[in-house]
Protein backbone atom coordinates (compact mmCIF):
# COMPACT_ATOMS: atom_id res chain seq x y z
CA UNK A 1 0.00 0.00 0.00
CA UNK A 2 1.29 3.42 -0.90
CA UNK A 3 2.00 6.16 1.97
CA UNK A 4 -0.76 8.90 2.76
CA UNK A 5 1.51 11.61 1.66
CA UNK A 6 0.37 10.70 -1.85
CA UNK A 7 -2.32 12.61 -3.89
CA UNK A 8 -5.59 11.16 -4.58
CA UNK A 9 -6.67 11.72 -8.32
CA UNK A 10 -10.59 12.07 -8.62
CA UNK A 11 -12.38 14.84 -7.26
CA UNK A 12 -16.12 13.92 -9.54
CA UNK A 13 -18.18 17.05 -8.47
CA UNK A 14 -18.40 19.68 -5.42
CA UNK A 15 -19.30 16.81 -3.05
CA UNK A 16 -15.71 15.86 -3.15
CA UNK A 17 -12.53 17.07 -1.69
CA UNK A 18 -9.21 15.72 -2.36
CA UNK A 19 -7.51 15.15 1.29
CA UNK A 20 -4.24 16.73 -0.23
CA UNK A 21 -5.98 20.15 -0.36
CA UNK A 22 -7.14 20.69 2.42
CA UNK A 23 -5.99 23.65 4.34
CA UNK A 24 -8.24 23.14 7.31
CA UNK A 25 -10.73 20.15 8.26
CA UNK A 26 -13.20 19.56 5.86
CA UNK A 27 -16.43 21.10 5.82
CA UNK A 28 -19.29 19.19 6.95
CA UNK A 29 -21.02 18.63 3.21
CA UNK A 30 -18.20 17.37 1.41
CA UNK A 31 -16.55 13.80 1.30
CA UNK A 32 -12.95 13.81 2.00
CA UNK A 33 -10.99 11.47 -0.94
CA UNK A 34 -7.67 9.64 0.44
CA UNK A 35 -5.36 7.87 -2.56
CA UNK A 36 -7.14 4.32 -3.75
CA UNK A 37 -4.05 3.14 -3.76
CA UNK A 38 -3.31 3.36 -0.54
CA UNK A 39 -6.74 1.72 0.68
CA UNK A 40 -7.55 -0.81 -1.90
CA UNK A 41 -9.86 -3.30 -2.28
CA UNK A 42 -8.82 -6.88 -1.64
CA UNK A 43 -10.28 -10.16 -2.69
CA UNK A 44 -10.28 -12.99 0.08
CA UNK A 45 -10.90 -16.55 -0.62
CA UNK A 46 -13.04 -17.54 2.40
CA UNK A 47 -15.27 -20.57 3.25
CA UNK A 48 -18.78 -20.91 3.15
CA UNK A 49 -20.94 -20.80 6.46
CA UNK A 50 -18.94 -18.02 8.40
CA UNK A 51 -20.67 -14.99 9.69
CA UNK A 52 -20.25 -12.42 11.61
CA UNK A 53 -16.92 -11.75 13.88
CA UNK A 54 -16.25 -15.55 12.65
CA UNK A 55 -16.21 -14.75 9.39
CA UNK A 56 -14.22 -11.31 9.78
CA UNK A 57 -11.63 -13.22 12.22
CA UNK A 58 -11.02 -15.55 9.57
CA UNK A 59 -10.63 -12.66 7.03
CA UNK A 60 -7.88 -11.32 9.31
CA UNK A 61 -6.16 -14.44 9.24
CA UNK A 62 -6.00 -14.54 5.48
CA UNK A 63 -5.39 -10.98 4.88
CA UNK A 64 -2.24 -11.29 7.59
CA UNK A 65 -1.29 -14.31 5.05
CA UNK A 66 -1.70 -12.91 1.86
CA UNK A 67 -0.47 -9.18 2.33
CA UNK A 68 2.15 -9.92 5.10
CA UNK A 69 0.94 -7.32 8.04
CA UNK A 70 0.28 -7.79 11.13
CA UNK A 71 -3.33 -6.71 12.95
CA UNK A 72 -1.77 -4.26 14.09
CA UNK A 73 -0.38 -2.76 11.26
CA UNK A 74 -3.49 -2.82 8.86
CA UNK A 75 -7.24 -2.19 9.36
CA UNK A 76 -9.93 -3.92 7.18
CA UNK A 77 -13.40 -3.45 6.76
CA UNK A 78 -15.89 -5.79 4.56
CA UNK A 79 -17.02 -4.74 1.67
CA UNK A 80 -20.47 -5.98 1.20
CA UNK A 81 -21.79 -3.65 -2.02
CA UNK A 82 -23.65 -6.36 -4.41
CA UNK A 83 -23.18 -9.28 -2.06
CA UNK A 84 -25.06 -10.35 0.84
CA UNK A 85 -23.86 -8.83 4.42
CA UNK A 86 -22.90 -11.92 5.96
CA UNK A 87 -21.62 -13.49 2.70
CA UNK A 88 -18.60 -10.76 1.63
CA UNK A 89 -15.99 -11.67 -0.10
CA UNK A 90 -13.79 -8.18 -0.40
CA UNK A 91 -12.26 -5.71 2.13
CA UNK A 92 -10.93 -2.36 2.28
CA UNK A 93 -7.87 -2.66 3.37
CA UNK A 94 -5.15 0.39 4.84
CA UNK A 95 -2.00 0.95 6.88
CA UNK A 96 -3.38 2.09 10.56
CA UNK A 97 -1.12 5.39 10.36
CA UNK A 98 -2.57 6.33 7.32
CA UNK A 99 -6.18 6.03 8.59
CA UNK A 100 -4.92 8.14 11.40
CA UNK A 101 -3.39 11.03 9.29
CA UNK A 102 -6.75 11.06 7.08
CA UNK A 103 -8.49 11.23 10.43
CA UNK A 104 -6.53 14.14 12.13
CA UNK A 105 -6.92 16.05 8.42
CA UNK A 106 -10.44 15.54 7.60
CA UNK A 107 -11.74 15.72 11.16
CA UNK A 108 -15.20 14.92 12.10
CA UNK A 109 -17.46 17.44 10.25
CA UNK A 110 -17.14 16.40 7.03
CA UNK A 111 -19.83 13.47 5.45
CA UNK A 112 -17.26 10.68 4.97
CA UNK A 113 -13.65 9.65 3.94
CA UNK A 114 -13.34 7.72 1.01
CA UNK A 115 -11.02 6.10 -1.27
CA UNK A 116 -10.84 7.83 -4.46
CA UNK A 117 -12.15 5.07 -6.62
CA UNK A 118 -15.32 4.73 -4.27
CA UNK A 119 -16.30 8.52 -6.16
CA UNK A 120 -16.66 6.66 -9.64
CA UNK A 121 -20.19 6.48 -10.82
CA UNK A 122 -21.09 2.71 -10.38
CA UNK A 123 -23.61 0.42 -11.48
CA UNK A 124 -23.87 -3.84 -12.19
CA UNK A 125 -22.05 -5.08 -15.48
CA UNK A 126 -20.40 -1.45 -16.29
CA UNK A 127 -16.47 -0.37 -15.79
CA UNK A 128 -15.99 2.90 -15.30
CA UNK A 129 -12.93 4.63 -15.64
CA UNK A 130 -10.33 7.26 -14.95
CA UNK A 131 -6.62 8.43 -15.69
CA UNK A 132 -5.08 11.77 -14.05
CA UNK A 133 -1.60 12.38 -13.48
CA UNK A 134 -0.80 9.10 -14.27
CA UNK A 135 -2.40 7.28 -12.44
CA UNK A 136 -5.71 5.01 -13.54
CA UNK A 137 -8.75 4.75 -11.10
CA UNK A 138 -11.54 2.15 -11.95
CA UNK A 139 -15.02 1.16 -10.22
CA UNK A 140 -15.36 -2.68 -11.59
CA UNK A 141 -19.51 -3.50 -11.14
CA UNK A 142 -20.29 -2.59 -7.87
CA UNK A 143 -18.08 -5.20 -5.88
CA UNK A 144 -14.56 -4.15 -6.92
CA UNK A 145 -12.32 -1.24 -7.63
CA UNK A 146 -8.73 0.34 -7.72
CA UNK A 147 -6.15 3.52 -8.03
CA UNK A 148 -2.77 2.21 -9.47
CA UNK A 149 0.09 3.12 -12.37
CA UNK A 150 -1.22 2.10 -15.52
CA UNK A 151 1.25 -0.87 -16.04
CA UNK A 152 -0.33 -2.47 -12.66
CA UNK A 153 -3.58 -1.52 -14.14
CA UNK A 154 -3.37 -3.52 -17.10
CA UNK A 155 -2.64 -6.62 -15.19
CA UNK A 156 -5.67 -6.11 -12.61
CA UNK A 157 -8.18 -5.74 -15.47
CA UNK A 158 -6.71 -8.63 -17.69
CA UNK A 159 -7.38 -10.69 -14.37
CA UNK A 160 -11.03 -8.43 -13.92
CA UNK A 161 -12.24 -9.54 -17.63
CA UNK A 162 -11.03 -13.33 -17.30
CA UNK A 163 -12.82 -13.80 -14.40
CA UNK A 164 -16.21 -11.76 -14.29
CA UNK A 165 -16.21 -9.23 -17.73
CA UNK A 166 -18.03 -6.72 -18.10
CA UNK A 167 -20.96 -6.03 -20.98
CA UNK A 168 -19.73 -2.13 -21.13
CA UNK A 169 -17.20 0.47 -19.81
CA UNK A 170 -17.37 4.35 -19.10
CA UNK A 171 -14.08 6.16 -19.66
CA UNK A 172 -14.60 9.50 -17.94
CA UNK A 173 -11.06 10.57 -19.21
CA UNK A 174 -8.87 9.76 -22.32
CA UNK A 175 -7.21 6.76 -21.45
CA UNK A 176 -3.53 5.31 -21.79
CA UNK A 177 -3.08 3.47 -25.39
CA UNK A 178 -2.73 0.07 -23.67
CA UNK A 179 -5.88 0.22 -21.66
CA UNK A 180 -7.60 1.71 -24.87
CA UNK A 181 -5.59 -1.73 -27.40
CA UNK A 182 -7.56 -3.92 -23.72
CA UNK A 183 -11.24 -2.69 -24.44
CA UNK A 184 -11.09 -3.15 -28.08
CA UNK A 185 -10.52 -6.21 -27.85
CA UNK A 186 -12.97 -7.59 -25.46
CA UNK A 187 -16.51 -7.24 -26.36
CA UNK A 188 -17.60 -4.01 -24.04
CA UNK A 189 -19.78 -1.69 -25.69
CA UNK A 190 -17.77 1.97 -24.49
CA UNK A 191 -20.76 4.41 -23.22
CA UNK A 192 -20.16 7.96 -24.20
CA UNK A 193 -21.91 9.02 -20.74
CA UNK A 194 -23.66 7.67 -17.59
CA UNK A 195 -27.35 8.43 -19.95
CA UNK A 196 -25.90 6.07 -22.63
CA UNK A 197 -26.67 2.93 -20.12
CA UNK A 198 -30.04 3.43 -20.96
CA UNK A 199 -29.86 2.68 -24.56
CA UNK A 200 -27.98 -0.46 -24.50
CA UNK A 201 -30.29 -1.66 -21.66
CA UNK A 202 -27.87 -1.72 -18.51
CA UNK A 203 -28.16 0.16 -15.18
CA UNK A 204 -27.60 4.01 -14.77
CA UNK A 205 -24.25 4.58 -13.05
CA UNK A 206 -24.66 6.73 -9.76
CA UNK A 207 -22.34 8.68 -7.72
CA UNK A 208 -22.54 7.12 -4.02
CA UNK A 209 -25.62 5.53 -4.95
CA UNK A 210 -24.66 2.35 -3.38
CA UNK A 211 -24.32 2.73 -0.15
CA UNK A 212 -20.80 3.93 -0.36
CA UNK A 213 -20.48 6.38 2.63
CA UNK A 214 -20.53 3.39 4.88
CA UNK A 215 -17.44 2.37 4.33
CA UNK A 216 -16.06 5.71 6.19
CA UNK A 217 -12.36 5.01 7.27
CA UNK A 218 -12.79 7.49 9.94
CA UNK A 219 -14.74 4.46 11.47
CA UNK A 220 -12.84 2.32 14.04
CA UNK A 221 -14.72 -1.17 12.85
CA UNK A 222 -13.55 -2.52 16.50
CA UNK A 223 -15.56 0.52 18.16
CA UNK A 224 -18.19 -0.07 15.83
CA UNK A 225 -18.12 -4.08 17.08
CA UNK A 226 -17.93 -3.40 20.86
CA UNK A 227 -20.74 -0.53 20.84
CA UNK A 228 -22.89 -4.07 19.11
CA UNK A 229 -21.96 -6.20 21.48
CA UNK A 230 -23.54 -3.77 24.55
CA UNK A 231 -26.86 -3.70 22.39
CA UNK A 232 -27.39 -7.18 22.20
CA UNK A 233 -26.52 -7.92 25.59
CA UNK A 234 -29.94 -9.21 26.54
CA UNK A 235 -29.58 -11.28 23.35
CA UNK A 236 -25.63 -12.85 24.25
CA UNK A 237 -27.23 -16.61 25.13
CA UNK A 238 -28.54 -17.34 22.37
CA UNK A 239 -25.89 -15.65 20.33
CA UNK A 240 -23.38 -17.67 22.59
CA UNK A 241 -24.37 -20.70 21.10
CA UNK A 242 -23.87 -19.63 17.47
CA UNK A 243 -20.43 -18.51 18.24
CA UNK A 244 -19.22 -21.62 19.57
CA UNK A 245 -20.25 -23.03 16.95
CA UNK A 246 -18.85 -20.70 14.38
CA UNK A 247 -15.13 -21.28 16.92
CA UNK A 248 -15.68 -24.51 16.71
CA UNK A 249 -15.54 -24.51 12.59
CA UNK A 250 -12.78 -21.96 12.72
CA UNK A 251 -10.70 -24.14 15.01
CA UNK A 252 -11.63 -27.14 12.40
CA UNK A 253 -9.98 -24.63 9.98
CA UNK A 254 -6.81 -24.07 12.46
CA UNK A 255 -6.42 -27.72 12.43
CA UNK A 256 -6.66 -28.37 9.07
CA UNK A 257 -3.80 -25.07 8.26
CA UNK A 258 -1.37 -27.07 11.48
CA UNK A 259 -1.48 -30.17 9.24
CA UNK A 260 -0.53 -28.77 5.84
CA UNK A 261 1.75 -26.41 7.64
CA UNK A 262 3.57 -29.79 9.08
CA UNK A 263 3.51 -31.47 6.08
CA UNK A 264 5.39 -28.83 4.19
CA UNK A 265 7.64 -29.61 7.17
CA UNK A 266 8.10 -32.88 6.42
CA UNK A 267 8.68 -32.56 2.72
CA UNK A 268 11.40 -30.23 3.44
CA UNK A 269 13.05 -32.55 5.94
CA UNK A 270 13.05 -35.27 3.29
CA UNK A 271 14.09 -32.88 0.88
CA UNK A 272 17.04 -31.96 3.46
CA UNK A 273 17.85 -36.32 3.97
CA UNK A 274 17.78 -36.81 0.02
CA UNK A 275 20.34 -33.57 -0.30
CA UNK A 276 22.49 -34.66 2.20
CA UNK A 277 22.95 -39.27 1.19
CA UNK A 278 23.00 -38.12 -2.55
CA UNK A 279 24.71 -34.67 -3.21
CA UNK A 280 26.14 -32.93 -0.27
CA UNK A 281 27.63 -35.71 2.00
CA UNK A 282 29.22 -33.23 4.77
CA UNK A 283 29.23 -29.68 5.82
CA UNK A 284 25.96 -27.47 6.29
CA UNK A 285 22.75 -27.40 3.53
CA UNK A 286 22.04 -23.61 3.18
CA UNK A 287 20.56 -23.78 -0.37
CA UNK A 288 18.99 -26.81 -1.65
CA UNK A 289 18.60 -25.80 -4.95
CA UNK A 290 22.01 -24.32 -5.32
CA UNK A 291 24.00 -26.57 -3.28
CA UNK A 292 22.22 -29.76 -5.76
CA UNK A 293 22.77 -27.85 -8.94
CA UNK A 294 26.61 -27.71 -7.82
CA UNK A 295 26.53 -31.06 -7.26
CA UNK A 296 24.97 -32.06 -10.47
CA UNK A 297 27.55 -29.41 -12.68
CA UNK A 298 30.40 -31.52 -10.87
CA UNK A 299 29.18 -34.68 -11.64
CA UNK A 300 28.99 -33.72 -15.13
CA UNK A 301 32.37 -32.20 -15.27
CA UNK A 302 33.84 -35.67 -14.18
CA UNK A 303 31.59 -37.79 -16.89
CA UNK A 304 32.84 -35.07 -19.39
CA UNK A 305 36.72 -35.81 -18.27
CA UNK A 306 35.94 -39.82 -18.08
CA UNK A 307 35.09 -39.17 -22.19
CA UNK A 308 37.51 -37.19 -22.80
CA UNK A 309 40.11 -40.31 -21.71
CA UNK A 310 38.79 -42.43 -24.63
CA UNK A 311 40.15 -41.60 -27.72
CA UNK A 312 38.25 -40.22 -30.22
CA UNK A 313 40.24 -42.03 -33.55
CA UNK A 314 39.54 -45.06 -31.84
CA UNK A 315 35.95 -44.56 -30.91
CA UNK A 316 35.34 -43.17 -34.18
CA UNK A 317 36.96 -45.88 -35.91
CA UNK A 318 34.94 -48.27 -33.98
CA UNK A 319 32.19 -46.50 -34.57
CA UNK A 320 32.92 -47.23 -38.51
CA UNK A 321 33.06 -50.36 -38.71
CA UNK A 322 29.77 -51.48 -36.64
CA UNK A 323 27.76 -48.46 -38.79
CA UNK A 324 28.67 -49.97 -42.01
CA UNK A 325 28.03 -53.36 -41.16
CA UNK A 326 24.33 -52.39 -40.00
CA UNK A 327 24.06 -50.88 -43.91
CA UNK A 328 23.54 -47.44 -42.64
CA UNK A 329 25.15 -44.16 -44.91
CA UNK A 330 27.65 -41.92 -43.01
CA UNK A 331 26.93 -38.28 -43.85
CA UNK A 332 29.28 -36.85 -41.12
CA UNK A 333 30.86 -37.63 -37.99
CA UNK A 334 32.30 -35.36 -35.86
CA UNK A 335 33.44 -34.65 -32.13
CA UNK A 336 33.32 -32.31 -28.89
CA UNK A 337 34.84 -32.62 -25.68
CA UNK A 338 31.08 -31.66 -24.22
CA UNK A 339 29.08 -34.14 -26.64
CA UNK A 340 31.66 -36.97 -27.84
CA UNK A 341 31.40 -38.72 -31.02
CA UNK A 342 28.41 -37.49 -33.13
CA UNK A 343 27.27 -39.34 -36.04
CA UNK A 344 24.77 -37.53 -38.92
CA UNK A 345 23.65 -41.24 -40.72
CA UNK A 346 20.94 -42.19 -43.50
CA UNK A 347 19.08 -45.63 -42.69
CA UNK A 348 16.28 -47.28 -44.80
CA UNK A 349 14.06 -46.93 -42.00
CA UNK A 350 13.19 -46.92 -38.25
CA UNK A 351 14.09 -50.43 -37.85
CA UNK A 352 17.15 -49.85 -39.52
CA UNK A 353 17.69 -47.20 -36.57
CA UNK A 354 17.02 -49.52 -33.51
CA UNK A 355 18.97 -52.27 -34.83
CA UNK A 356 22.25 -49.54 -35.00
CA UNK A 357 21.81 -48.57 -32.12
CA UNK A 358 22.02 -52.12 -30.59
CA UNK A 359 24.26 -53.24 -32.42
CA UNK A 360 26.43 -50.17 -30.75
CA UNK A 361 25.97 -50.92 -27.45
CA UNK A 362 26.60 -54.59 -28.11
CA UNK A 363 30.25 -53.21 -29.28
CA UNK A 364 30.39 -51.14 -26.04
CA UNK A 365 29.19 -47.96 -26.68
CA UNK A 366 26.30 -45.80 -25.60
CA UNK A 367 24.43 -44.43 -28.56
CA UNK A 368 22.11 -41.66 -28.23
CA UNK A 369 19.72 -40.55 -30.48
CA UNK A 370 19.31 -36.79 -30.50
CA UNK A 371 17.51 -36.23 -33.54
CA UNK A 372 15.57 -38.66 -36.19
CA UNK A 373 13.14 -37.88 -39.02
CA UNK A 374 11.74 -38.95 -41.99
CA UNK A 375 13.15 -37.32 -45.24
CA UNK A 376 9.89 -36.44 -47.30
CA UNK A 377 11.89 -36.96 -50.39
CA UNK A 378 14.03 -39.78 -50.44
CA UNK A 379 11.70 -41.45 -47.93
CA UNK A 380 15.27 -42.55 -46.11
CA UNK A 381 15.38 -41.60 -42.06
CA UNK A 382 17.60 -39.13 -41.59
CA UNK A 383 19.43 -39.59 -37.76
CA UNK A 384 21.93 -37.97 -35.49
CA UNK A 385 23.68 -40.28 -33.05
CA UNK A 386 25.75 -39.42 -29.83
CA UNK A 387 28.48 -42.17 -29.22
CA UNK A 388 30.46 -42.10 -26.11
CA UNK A 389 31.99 -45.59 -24.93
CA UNK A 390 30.52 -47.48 -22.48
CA UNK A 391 32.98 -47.03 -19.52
CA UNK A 392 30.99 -49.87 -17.07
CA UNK A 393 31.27 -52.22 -20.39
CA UNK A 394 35.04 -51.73 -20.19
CA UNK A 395 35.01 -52.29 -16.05
């Protein structure tokens, strides 16, 4: 999340003031706008059958996971516009110093404080939007949003149109050329205003008509949760029982994220075991991958030197003698310290091939075929053999 000292970009009509120009608090009939990029709106993947604080406890958990904060460091609230209230799937999420700076400047007279996106006209199946100062803001449906560079931008709505597209988008502003090359080629109809819905039968996008002033980040959502639990007091038995329930599925959860979390345990231990009989005998494992991949390159530095102790008049003259016998032609033969002998050979067929290649090992050497086709013309099978000799064989 970007700092608070940036500027948000929209400022729609005179409802709106940007937080970054304000010279006092904000008056009470305005909505103060904070950078969407700094509060953005995150997708969780959560399980079916929480509510309430179960469901929001379990949010925390996977928002700790997936953005890397701690509680403490980050305050969410659900995002419930188009979804049920107790079924959300998105949050607002934003540093806990900024929401304290946009608290201290905005003060408590003005009507709300908003991310910037959150002041897009919005409406069901529709995309609307905006690019200022190089930066692109965008109201997705009702459900989803963003502020962010235009290179980020492009990758959140290629991942917006594979997974829910939209039938039509509202550009307020001219737009970059790659977010322009994006819509034309998806099948959105581009409205020329908010009136333009109408014609193409899809819902008018409002301004705040959603409900959007509830999600106020002046609002401490823990305040907001105590203050609920003192007016359902005379309700907390029968509540009681719904919550241990709703523990008892989130410990089922806990359980279930000990037991993968061991397992990856497990696999690494093995991993460590396999590292240590096989490729690094003694001394300490700090890189698996690096420490095996040195192993490997060393091993294959000492199979290059074992070839290179075979002479290569005698291989190839080996090599001769068993290729003509098998009635095979012998374009070219050359050699490499890194690849040993390698044979370019014409055979009548793919028969012809196997039986060569037999016949080599049965004169003790390792033939490997690195390339074979058919020659469209001459109908012959065109091969390319790698011969090294067969250094158990002479063991």
């Amino acid at each position: 999340m970007s700092a608070s000292s940036s500027k948000p970009r929209i400022q729609q009509d005179r409802r709106f003031v940007n937080i970054g120009a304000l010279s006092k608090q904000a008056p009470r009939a305005k909505v103060v706008l904070v950078p969407g990029a700094a509060a953005p709106i995150l997708p969780l993947d959560l399980p079916d059958g929480l509510r309430g604080s179960a469901r929001e406890k379990i949010s925390q958990r996977v928002l700790q996971d997936q953005v890397g904060l701690t509680p403490e460091s980050v305050e969410f609230r659900p995002f419930d516009i188009g979804a049920s209230r107790s079924d959300w799937t998105h949050v607002i999420a934003a540093n806990t110093e900024d929401i304290k700076s946009w608290r201290a400047a905005a003060g408590t007279a003005c009507r709300a404080v908003l991310p910037d996106y959150l002041a897009l006209p919005a409406a069901a199946d529709i995309w609307t939007l905006s690019f200022a100062d190089g930066i692109l803001s965008a109201r997705l449906g009702l459900e989803d949003g963003f502020s962010s560079e235009p290179d980020l931008a492009i990758l959140q709505l290629k991942s917006a149109l594979g997974s829910n597209a939209p039938k039509a988008v509202l550009p307020l502003t001219p737009l970059p050329p790659a977010v322009k090359a994006l819509i034309s080629q998806s099948d959105m109809v581009t409205l020329a205003s908010t009136k333009d819905a109408t014609r193409h039968q899809l819902p008018v996008p409002k301004v705040l008509g959603h409900g959007e002033e509830r999600f106020d980040l002046r609002k401490d959502p823990r305040a907001a949760r105590a203050r609920l639990r003192r007016n359902v007091l005379p309700w907390a038995w029968p509540l009681a029982f719904g919550l241990v329930a709703a523990a008892l599925w989130s410990a089922a959860l806990w359980l279930e994220a000990d037991k993968l979390r061991q397992a990856a345990q497990n696999n690494r231990e093995e991993a460590l075991g396999i590292t240590r009989e096989v490729f690094v005998p003694s001394g300490p494992i700090l890189d698996i991958r690096a420490q095996t991949m040195s192993a490997l390159s060393d091993l294959q530095s000492r199979a290059s030197a074992q070839r290179q102790k075979t002479s290569p008049l005698d291989l190839f003259a080996q090599a001769i003698g068993v290729t003509g016998q098998q009635g095979s032609i012998l374009d070219e033969m050359r050699y490499d310290a890194a690849s040993g002998l390698v044979a370019n050979l014409r055979l009548q067929d793919f028969a012809s091939l196997d039986q060569l290649v037999l016949a080599l090992g049965q004169a003790g050497m390792i033939a490997t075929v690195v390339r074979s086709e058919l020659d469209s013309e001459t109908r012959e099978v065109l091969a390319e053999l790698a011969l090294t000799k067969d250094t158990v064989d002479e063991q």
